[in-house]
C-alpha atoms as a PDB file:
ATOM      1  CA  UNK A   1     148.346  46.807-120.427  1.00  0.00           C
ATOM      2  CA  UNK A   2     151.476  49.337-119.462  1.00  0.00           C
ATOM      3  CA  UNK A   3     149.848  52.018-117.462  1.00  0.00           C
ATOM      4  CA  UNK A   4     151.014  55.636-117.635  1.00  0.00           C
ATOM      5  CA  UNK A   5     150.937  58.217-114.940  1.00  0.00           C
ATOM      6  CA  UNK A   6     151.689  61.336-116.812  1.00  0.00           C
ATOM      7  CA  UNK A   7     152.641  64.652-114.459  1.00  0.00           C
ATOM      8  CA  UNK A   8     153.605  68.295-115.481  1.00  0.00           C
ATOM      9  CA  UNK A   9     156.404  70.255-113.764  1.00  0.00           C
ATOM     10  CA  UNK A  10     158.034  73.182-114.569  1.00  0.00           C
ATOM     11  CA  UNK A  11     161.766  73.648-115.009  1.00  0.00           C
ATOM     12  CA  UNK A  12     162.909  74.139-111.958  1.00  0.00           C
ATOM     13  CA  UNK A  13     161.098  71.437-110.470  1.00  0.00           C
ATOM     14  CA  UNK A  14     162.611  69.049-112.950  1.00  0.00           C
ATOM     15  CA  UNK A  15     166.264  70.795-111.796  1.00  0.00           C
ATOM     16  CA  UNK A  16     165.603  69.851-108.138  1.00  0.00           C
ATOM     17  CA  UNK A  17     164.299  66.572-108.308  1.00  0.00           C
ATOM     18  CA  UNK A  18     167.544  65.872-110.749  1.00  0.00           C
ATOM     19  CA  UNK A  19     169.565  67.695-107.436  1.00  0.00           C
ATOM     20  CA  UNK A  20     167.690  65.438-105.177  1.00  0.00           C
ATOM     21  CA  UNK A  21     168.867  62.409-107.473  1.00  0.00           C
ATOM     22  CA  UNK A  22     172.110  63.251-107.556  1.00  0.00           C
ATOM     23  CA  UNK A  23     172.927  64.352-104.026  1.00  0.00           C
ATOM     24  CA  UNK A  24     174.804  61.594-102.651  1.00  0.00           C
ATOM     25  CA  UNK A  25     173.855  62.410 -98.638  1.00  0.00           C
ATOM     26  CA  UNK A  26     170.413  62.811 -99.436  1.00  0.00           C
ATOM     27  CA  UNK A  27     167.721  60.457 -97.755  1.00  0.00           C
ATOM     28  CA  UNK A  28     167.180  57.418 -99.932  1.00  0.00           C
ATOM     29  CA  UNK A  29     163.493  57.397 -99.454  1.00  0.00           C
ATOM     30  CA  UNK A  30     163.936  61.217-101.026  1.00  0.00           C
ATOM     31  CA  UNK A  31     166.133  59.613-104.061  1.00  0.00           C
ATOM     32  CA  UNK A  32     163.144  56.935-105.125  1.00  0.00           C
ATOM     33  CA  UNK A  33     160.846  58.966-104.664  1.00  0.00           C
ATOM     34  CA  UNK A  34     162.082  61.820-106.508  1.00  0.00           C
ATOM     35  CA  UNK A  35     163.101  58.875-109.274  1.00  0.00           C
ATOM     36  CA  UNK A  36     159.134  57.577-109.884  1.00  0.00           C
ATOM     37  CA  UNK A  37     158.690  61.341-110.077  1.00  0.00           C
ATOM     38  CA  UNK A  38     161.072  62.038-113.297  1.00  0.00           C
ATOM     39  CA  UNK A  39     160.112  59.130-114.612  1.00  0.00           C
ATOM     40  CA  UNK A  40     156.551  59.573-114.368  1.00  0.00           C
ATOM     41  CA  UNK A  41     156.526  62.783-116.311  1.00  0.00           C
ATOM     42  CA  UNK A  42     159.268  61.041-119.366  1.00  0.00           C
ATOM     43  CA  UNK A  43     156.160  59.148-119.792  1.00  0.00           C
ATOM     44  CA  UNK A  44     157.390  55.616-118.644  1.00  0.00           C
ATOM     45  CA  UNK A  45     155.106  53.257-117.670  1.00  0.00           C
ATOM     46  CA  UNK A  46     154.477  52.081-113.847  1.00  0.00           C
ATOM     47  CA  UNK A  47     155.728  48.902-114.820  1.00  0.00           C
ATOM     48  CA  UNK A  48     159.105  50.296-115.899  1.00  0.00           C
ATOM     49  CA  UNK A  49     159.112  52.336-113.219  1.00  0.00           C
ATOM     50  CA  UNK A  50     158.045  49.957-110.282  1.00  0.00           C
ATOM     51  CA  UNK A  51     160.740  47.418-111.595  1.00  0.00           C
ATOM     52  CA  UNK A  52     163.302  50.253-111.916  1.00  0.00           C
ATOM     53  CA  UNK A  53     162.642  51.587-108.191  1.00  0.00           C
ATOM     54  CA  UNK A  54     162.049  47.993-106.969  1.00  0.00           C
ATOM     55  CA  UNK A  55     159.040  49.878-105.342  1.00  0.00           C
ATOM     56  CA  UNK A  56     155.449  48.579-105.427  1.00  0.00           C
ATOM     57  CA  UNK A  57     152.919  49.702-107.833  1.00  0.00           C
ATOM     58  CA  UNK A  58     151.041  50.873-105.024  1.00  0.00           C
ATOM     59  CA  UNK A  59     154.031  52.923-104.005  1.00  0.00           C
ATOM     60  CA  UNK A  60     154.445  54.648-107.745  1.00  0.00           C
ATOM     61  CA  UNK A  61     150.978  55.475-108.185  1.00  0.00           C
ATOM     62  CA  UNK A  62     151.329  57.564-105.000  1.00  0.00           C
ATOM     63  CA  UNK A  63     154.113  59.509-106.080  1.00  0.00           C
END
């Protein structure tokens, strides 16, 4: 079973979570967790997204 932690955020949230992302001096704890963020709300599953982050699924479901 793939499970799915769907969010909502608005437009400008998406927009700085992409800044975080992308912002090379930024804290890496910031960067992953803005990552499992994004992909939560594209729908991916915390499979994906745990293997993606090399995070645990504990650690996704909390973000």
């Amino acid at each position: 079973m793939h499970e799915r932690i769907l969010t909502e955020h608005g437009a400008g949230d998406r927009d700085r979570l992409n800044t975080i992302v992308a912002d090379p001096n930024m804290p890496q704890k910031h960067v992953w967790r803005a990552r499992i963020v994004i992909m939560s709300a594209n729908g991916v599953c915390t499979n994906a997204i745990r293997t993606a982050t090399s995070k645990s699924n504990t650690t996704v479901w909390r973000w």
